[in-house]
Every structure is written in structure tokens, then in C-alpha cells.
C-alpha atoms as a PDB file:
ATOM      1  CA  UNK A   1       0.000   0.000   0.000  1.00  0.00           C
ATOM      2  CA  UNK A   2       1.397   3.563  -1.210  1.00  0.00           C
ATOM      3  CA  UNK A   3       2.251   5.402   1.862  1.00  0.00           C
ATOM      4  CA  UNK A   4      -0.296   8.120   0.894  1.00  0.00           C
ATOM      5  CA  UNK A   5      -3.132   5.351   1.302  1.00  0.00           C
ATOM      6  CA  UNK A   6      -1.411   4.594   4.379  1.00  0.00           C
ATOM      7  CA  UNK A   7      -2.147   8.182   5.503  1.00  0.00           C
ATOM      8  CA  UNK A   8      -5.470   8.052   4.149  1.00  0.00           C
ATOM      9  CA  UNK A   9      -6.835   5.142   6.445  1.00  0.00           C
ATOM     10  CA  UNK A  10      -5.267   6.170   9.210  1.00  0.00           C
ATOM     11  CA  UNK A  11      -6.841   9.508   9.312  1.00  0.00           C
ATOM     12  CA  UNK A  12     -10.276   7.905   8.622  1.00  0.00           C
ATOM     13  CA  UNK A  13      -9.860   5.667  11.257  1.00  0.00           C
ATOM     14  CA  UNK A  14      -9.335   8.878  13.784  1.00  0.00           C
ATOM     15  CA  UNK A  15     -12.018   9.987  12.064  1.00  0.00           C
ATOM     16  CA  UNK A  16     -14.391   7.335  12.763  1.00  0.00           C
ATOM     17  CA  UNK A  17     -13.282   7.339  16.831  1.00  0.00           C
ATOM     18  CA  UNK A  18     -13.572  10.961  16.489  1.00  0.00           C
ATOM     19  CA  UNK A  19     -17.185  10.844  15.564  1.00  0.00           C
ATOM     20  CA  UNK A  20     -18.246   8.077  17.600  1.00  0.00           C
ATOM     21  CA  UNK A  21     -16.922  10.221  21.010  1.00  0.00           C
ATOM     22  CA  UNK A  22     -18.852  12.717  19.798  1.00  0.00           C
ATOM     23  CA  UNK A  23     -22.049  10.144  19.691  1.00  0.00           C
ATOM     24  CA  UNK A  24     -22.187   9.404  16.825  1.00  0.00           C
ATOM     25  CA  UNK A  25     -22.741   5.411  15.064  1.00  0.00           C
ATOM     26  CA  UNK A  26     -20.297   4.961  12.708  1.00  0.00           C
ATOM     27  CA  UNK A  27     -22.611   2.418   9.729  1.00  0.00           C
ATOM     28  CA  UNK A  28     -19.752   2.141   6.784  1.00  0.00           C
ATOM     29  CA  UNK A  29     -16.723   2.536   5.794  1.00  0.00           C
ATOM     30  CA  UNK A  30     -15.319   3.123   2.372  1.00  0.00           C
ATOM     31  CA  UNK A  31     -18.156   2.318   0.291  1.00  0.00           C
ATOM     32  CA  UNK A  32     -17.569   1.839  -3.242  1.00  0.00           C
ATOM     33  CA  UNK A  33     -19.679   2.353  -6.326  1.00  0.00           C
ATOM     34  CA  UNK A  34     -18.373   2.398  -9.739  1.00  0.00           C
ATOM     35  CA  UNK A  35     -19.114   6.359  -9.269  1.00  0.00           C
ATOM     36  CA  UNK A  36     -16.369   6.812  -6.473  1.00  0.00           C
ATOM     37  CA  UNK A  37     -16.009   6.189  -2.406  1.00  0.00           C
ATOM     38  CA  UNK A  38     -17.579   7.413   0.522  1.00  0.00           C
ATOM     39  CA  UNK A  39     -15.376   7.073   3.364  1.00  0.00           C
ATOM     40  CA  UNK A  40     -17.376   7.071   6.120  1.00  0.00           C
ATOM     41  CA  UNK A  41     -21.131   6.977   6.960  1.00  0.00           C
ATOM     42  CA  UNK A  42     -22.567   7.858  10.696  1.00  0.00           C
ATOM     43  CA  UNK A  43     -25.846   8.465  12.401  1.00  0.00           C
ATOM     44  CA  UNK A  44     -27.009  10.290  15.143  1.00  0.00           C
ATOM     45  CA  UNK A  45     -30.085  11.002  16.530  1.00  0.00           C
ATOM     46  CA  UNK A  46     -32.250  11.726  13.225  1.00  0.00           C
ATOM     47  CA  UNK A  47     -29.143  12.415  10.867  1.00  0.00           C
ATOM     48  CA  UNK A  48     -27.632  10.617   8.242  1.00  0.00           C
ATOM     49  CA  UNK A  49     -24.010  11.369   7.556  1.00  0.00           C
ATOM     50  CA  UNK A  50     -21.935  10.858   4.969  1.00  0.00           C
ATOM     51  CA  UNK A  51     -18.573  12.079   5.702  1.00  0.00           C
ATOM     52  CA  UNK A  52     -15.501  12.994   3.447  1.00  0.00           C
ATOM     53  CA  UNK A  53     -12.518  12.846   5.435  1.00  0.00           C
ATOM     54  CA  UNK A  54      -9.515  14.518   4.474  1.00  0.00           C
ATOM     55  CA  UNK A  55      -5.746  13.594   5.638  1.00  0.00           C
ATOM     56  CA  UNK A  56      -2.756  15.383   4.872  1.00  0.00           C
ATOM     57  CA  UNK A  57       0.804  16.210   6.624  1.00  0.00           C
ATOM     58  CA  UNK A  58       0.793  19.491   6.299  1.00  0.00           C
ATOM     59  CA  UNK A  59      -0.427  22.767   4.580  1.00  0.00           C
ATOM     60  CA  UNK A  60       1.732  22.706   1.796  1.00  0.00           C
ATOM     61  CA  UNK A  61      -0.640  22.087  -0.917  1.00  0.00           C
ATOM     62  CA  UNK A  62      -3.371  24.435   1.340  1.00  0.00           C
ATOM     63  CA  UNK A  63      -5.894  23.165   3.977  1.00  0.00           C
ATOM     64  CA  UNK A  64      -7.493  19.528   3.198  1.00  0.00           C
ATOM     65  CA  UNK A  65     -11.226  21.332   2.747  1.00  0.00           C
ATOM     66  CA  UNK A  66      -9.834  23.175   0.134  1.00  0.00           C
ATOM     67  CA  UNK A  67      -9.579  19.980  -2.179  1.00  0.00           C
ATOM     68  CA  UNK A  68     -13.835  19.743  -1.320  1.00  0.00           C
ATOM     69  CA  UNK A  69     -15.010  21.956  -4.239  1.00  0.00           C
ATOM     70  CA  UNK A  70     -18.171  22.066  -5.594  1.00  0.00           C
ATOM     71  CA  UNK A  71     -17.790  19.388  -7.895  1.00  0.00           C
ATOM     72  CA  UNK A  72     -16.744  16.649  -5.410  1.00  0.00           C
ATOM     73  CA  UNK A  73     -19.545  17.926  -3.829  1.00  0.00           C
ATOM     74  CA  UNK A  74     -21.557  17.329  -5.829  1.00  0.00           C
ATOM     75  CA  UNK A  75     -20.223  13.810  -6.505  1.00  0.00           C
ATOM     76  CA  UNK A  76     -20.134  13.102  -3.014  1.00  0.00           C
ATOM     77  CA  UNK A  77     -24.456  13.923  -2.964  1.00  0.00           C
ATOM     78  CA  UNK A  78     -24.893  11.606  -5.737  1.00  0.00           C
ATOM     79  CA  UNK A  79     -22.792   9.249  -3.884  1.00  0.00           C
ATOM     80  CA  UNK A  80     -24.807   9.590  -0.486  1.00  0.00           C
ATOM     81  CA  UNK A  81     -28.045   8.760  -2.704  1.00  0.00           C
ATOM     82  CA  UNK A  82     -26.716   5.771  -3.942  1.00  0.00           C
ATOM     83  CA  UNK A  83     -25.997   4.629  -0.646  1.00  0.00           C
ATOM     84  CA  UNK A  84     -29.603   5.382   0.615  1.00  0.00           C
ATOM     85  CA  UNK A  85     -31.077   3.617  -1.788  1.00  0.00           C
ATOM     86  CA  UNK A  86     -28.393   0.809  -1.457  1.00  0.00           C
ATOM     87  CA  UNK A  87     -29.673   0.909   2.323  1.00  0.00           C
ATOM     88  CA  UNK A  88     -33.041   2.324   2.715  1.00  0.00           C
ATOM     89  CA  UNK A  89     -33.772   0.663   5.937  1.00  0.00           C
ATOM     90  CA  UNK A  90     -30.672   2.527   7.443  1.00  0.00           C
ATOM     91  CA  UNK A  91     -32.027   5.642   5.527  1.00  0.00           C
ATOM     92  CA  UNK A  92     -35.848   5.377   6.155  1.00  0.00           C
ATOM     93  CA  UNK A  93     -36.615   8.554   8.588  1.00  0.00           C
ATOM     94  CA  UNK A  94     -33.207  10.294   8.362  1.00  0.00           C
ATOM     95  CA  UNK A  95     -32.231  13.990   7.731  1.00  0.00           C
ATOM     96  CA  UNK A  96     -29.081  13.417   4.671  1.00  0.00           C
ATOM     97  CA  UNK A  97     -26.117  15.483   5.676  1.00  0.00           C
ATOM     98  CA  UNK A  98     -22.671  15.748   4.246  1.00  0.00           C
ATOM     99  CA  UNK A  99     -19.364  16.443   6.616  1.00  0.00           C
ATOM    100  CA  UNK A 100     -15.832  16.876   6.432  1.00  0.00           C
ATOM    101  CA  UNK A 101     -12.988  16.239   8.613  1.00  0.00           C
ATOM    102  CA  UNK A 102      -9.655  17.001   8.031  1.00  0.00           C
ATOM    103  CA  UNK A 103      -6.848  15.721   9.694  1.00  0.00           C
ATOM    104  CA  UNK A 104      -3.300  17.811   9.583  1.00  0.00           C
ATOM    105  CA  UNK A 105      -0.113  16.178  10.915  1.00  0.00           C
ATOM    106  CA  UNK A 106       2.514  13.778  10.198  1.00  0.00           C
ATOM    107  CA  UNK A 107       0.757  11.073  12.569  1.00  0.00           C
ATOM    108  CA  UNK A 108      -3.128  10.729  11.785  1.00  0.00           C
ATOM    109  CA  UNK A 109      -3.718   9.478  15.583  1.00  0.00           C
ATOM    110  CA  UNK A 110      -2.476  12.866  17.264  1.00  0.00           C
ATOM    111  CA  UNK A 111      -2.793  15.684  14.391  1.00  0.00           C
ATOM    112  CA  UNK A 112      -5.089  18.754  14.556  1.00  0.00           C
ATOM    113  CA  UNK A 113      -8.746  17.774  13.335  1.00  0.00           C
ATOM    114  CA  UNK A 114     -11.594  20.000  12.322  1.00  0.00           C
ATOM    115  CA  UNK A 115     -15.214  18.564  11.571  1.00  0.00           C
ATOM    116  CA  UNK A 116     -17.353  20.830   9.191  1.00  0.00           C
ATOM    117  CA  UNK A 117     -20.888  19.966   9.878  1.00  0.00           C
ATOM    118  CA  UNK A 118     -23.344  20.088   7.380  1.00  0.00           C
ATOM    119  CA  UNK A 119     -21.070  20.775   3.551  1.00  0.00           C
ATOM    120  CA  UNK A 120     -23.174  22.688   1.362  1.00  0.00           C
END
């Protein structure tokens, strides 16, 4: 595994602890379509989340929610609509909401994180 994938599930593994301290049910993890990947999907209380998590070392290439622009967000609502429908029994009753966290240091488990609630 490239040491950029590396990165990558480490910081959606913090993720996923991140969100379940925070009360959250974590419900799936790097779900894949032919249309791309959602990395993680939570719910709490009456929300469904799909989350887009973001890892990087640093800020050399800017901050990780800068790569969320509005076509990958886009993609990433078709995405969470193809998973409902995949899982409407997960879905049935649930406000759809789309997060990011990013995750900024060398070592996923103890770099700075930021959750943006509710991407629109």
C-alpha cells in the first residue's frame, strides 16, 4: 500500500473514533460504487451522515477542505443517494447530511482535526 493510502486510512480511522466520542454510530466505511467512495457513513439522533474525510501532513498544498469543491460535492451527494437507496432501511426517517474532517499532521492518531458539519 502507497504510503499516501497509508495516511489516508489512518486519518479515517481517527475519524471514525472521532465521531463516535462525539455520539455518533459509525454504519460504513469506504463504500464503493463504480461512481467513487464514501469514506465514512454515521448516524445520530435523526441524521444521516456521509462524511468525506480529508488527511494530509501538512499545509503545503493548502488546507485539506480546500480539495472539497463544488464538484466533489456534488459527486459526493450523488454518492450519499446511492448509498440510501443501497440501504433504505438505514435511511428510512433520516435527515441526509454531508461532513468533512480534516486531519493535519505527520501522525493521523495525534494531528489537529476539524469537523465541518453540514457541507453545502
Amino acid at each position: 500500500m502507497a504510503a499516501k493510502d497509508v495516511l489516508g486510512r489512518a486519518g479515517e480511522e481517527r475519524a471514525a473514533r472521532h465521531l463516535e466520542s462525539c455520539g455518533y454510530t459509525v454504519v460504513d466505511r469506504n463504500w464503493r460504487i463504480r461512481d467513487g467512495e464514501i469514506d465514512l457513513v454515521a448516524i445520530r439522533r435523526t441524521d444521516l451522515v456521509v462524511v468525506e474525510v480529508k488527511t494530509r501532513r501538512g499545509e503545503g498544498f493548502g488546507h485539506p477542505f480546500e480539495a472539497i469543491d463544488a464538484r466533489k460535492r456534488q459527486r459526493l451527494w450523488r454518492l450519499a443517494f446511492a448509498w440510501i437507496a443501497a440501504h433504505p432501511e438505514v435511511a428510512q426517517g433520516r435527515r441526509l447530511r454531508l461532513d468533512a474532517i480534516a486531519i493535519i499532521g505527520a501522525d493521523p492518531a495525534n494531528g489537529a482535526l476539524e469537523h465541518l458539519e453540514d457541507l453545502r
